[in-house]
Protein backbone atom coordinates (compact mmCIF):
# COMPACT_ATOMS: atom_id res chain seq x y z
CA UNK A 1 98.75 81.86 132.22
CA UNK A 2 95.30 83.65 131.48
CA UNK A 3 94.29 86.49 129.01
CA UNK A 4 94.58 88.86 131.96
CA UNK A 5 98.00 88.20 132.39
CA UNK A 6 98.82 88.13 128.95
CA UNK A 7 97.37 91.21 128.24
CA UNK A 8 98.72 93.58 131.31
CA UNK A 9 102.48 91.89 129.79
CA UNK A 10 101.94 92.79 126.71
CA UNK A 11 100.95 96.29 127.49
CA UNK A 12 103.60 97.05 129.63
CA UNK A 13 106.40 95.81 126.81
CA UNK A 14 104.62 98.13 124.04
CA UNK A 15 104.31 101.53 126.58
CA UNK A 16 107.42 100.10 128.72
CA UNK A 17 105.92 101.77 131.82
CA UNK A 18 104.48 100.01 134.76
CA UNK A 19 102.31 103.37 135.65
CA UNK A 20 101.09 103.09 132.13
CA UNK A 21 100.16 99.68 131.89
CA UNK A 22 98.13 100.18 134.88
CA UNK A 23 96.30 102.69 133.84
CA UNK A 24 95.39 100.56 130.83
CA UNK A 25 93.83 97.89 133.13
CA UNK A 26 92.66 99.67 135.66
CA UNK A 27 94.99 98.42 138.23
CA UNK A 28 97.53 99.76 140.57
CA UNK A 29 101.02 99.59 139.45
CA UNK A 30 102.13 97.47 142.04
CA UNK A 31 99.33 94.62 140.61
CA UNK A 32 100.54 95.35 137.24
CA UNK A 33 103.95 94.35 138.76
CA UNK A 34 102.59 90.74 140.38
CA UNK A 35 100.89 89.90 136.99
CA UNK A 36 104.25 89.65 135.76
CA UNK A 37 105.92 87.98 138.56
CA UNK A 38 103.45 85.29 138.79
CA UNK A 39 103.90 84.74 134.81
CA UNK A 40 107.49 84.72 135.56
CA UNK A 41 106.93 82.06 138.67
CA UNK A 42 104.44 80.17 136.29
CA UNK A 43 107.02 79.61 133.14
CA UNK A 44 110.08 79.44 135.48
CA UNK A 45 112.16 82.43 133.78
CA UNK A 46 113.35 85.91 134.32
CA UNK A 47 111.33 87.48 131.75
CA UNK A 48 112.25 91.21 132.80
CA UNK A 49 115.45 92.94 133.25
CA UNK A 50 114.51 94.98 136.10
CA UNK A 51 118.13 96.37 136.55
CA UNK A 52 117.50 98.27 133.19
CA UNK A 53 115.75 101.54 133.08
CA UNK A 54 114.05 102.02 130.97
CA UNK A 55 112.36 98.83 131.15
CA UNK A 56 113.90 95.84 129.02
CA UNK A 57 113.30 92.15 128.12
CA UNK A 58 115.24 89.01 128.85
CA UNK A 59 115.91 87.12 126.11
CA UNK A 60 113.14 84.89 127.08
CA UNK A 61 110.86 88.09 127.81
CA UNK A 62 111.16 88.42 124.14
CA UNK A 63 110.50 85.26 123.23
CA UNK A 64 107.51 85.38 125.55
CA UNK A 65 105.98 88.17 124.34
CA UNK A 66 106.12 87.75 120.51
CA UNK A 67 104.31 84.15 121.89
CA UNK A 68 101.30 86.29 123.78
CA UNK A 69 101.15 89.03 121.72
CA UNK A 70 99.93 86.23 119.14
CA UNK A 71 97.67 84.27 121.30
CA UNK A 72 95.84 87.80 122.36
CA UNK A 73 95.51 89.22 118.95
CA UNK A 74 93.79 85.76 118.27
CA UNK A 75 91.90 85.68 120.97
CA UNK A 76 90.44 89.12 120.43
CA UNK A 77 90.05 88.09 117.12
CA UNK A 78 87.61 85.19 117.90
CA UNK A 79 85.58 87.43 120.63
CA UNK A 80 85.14 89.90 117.91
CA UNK A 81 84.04 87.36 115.34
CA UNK A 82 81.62 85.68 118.01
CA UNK A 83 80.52 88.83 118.94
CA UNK A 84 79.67 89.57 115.66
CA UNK A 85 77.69 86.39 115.11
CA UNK A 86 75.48 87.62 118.37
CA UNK A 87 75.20 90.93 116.48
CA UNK A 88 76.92 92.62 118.86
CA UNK A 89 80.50 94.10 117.87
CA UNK A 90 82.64 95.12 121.12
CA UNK A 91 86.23 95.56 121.48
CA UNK A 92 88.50 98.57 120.81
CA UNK A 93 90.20 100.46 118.50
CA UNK A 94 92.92 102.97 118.90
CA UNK A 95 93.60 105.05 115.98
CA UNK A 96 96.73 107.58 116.07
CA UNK A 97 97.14 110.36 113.87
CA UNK A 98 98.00 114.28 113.35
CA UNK A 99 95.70 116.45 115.04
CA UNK A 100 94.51 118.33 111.86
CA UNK A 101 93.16 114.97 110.46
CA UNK A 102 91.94 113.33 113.93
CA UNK A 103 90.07 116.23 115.41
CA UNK A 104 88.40 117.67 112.34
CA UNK A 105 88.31 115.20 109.42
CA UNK A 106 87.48 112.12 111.15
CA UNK A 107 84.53 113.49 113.48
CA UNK A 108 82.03 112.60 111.41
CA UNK A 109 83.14 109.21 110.30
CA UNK A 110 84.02 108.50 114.72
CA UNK A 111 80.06 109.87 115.41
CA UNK A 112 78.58 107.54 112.45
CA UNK A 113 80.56 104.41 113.61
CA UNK A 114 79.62 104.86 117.26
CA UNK A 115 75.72 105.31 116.41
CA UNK A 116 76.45 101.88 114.75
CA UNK A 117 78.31 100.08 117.21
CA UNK A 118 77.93 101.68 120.73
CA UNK A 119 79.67 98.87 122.21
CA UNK A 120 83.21 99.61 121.07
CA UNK A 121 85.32 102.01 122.89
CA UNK A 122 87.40 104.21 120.15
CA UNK A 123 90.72 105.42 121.32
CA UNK A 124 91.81 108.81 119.61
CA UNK A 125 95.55 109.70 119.98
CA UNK A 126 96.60 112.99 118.07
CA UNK A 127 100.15 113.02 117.62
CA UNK A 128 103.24 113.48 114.91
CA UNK A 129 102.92 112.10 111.72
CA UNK A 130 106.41 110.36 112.56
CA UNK A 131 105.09 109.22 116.13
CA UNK A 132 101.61 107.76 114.34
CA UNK A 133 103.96 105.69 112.24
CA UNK A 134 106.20 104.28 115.43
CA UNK A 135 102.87 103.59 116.97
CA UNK A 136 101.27 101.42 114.14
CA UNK A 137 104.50 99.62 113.72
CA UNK A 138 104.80 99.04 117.43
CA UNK A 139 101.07 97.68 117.60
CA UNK A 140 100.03 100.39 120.17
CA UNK A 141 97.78 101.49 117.88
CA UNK A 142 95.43 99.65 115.47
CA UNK A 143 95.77 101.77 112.03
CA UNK A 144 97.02 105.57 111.80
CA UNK A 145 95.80 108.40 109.98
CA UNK A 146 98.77 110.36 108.41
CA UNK A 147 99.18 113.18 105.33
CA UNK A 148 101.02 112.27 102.27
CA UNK A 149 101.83 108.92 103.60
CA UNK A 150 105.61 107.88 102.78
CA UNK A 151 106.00 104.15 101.23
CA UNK A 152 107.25 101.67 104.05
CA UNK A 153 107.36 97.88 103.25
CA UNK A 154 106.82 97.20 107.03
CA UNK A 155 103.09 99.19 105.99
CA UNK A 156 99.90 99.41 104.03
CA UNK A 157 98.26 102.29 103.11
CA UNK A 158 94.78 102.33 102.54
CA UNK A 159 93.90 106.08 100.67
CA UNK A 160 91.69 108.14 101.84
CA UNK A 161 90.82 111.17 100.40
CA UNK A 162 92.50 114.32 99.13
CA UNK A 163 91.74 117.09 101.58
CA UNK A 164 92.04 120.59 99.81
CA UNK A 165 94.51 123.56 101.24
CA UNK A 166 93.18 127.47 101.31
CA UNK A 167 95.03 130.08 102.15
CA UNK A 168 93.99 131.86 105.40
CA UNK A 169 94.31 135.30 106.13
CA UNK A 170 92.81 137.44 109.13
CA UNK A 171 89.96 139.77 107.28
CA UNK A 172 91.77 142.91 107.47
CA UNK A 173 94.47 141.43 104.97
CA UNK A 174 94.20 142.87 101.30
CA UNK A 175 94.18 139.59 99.93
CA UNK A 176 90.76 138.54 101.62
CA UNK A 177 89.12 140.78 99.10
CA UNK A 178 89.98 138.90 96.30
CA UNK A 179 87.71 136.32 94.62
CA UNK A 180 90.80 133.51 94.12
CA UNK A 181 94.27 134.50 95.03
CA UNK A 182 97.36 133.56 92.70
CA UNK A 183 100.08 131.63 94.55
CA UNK A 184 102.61 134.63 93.38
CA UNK A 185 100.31 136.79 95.46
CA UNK A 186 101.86 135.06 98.54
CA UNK A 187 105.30 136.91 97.89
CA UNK A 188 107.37 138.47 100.49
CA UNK A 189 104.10 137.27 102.68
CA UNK A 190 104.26 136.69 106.52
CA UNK A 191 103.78 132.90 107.09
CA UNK A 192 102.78 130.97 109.24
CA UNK A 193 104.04 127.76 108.16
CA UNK A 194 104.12 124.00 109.71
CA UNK A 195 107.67 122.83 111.17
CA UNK A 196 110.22 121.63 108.64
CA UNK A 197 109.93 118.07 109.10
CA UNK A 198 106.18 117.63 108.21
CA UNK A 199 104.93 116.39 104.99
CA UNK A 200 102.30 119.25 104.34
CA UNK A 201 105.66 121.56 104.87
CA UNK A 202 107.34 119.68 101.88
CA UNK A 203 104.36 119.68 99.70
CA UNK A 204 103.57 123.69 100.81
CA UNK A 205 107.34 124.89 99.91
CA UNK A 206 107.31 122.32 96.72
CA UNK A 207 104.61 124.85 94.96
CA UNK A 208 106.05 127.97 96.03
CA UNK A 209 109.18 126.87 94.50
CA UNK A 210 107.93 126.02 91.30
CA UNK A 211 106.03 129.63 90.89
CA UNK A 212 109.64 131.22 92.32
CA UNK A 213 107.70 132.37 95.70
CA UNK A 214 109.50 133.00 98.49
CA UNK A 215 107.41 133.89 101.64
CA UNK A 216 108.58 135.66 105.04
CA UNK A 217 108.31 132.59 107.61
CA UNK A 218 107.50 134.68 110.75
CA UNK A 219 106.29 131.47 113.05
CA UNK A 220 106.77 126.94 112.70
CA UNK A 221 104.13 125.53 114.45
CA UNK A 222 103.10 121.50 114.15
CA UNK A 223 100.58 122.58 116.31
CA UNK A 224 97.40 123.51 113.68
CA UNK A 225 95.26 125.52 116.56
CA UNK A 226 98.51 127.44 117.23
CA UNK A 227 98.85 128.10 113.58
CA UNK A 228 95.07 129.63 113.28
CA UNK A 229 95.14 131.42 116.48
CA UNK A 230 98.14 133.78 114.56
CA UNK A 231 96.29 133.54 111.64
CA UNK A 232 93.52 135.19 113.82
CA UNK A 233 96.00 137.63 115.52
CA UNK A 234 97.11 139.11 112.04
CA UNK A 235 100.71 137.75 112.84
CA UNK A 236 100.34 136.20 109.02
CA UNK A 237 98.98 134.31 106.63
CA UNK A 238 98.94 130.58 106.41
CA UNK A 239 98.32 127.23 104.31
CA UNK A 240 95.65 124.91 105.89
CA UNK A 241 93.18 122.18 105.43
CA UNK A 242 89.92 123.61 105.04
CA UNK A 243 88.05 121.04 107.41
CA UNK A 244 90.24 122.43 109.96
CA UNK A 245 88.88 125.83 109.48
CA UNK A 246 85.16 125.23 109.31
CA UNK A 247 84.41 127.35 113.06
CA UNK A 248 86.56 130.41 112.24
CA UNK A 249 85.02 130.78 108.72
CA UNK A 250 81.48 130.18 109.93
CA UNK A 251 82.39 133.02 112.70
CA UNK A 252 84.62 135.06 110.02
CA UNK A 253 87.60 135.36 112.58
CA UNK A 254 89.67 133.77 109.59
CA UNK A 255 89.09 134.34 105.04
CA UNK A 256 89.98 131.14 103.68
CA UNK A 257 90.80 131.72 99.41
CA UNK A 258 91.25 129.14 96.98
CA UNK A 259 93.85 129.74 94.63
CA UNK A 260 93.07 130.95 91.39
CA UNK A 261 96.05 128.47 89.28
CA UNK A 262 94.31 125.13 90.66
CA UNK A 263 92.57 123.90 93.86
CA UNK A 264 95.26 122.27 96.15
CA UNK A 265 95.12 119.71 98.03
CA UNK A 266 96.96 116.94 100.27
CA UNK A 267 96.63 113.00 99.78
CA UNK A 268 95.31 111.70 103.79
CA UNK A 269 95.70 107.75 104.26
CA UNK A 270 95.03 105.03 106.70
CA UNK A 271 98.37 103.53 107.78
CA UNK A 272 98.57 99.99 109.19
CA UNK A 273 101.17 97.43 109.67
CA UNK A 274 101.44 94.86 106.96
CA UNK A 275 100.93 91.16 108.26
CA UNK A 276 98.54 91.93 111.53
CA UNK A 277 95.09 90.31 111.53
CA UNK A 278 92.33 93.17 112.14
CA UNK A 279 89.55 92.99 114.69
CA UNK A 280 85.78 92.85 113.69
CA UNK A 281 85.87 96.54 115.18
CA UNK A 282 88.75 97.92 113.23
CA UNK A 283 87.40 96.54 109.82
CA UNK A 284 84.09 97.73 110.12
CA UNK A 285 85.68 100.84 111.04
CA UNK A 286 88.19 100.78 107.55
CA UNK A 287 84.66 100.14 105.90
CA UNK A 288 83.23 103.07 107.10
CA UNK A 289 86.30 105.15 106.67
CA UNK A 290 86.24 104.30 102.90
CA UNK A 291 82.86 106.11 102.36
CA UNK A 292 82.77 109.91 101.10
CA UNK A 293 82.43 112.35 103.82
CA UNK A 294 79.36 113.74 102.27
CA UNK A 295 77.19 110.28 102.51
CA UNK A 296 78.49 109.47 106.20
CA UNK A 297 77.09 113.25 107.02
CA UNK A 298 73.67 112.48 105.32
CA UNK A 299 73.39 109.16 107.36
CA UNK A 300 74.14 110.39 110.78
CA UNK A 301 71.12 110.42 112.96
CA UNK A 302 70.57 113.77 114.83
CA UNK A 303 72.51 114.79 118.10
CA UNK A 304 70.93 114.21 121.00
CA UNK A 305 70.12 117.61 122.77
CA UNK A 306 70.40 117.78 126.52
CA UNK A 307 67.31 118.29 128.70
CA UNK A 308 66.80 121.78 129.61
């Protein structure tokens, strides 16, 4: 039993898929396939059920893999901290979260940490606030980055920073010539709004509720470029994070107000699952994570331009 073996096992339990697990080694899914009978041959027992689709464990599979999924996550852990001791982190980290945090928040914080550590490959999965939860708890990814994070005993959560919510409008709305807009301005307003089941939702209809709003939901996207294409379209207004909206302000295809009661805003937080021992990569990451926004962005050094 080696580390490769180990590994390629334990990767095709967590995505249970033999084409995945291949592409996670770099190996055809026919090798991925004679990793695990040779561990099989080597220890004697029927770890898979191959008769199951989709793919399940033997009793002894399971047994098996709690066993490796140990001995790698201490393993990585020692070539992390021996790595570090060379000066040299290496390793990777995958990080899942919704898109409107991973692909607009985070940027700065991902460009920082790779100036610092150009060794470590960083693995950026947008998805579901629901699905970035399965995936933490699952160990397919290393921490998540989630909205108003729910309390779970099976998980930490590590705050953030509260990311403030304007209203968008496309410019040829009357409300884009007001200064601040009142959230009672927003009645009988076309919305774009995100789908029911998402926490920004919640918080979103919370408010309106309490000032006795009640908007005209024309689309339910969880999809935020979706959502600010219509906003761009005129189809209506929405609620968004304002790092999300940098580009169309800058361009002025969207007006983003604040609202005259009080700024809002939405808690963000790292999620990760409570017992499992981080790599060197993923904690300097968390310690780069908890600096502002503003002091990563005066650090960064400056973009390399490509030769004309």
């Amino acid at each position: 039993m080696d580390m490769k073996q180990i590994k390629i096992f334990c990767d095709l339990v967590e995505t249970k898929s033999f084409s995945k697990a291949a592409a996670m080694n770099y190996i055809s899914q026919s090798a991925v396939s004679q990793q695990v009978k040779a561990l099989e041959s080597q220890l004697r027992l029927q770890l898979v059920d191959r008769s199951c689709r989709p793919l399940a464990l033997t009793h002894a599979g399971n047994i098996c893999y709690q066993g490796c999924k140990q001995i790698y996550e201490k393993y990585e852990e020692l070539h992390n901290q021996l790595a570090a001791f060379a000066h040299e982190i290496t390793g990777a980290v995958t990080i899942a979260g919704i898109a409107s945090i991973v692909l607009y928040l985070l940027q700065p914080y991902v460009r920082y940490f790779l100036q610092r550590y150009p060794n470590v490959r960083l693995r950026i999965e947008p998805m579901r606030a629901n699905q970035a939860v399965d995936a933490v708890l699952e160990d397919r990814a290393d921490i998540g980055m989630v909205a108003c994070p729910k309390e779970d005993r099976r998980m930490g959560v590590i705050d953030l920073c509260r990311e403030r919510l304007v209203l968008t409008m496309h410019p040829s709305n009357p409300l884009a010539q007001k200064k601040k807009v009142a959230i009672k301005d927003l009645h009988d307003q076309p919305m774009i709004h995100f789908e029911r089941d998402q926490s920004t939702r919640k918080l979103i209809e919370s408010i309106l509720r309490r000032n006795e709003v009640s908007v005209k939901i024309v689309m339910e996207q969880d999809n935020i470029e979706t959502m600010k294409r219509g906003v761009e379209a005129g189809i209506g207004i929405s609620i968004l994070p304002e790092p999300a909206i940098v580009r169309e302000l800058q361009i002025g295809t969207i007006v983003g107000k604040p609202f005259a009661e009080k700024e809002l805003h939405r808690p963000v937080g790292i999620i990760y699952r409570k017992g499992r021992a981080f790599s060197e990569p993923v904690k300097r990451l968390l310690e780069i994570l908890k600096e502002p926004a503003p002091k990563i962005e005066e650090s960064l050094a400056p973009a390399a331009v490509p030769a004309q």
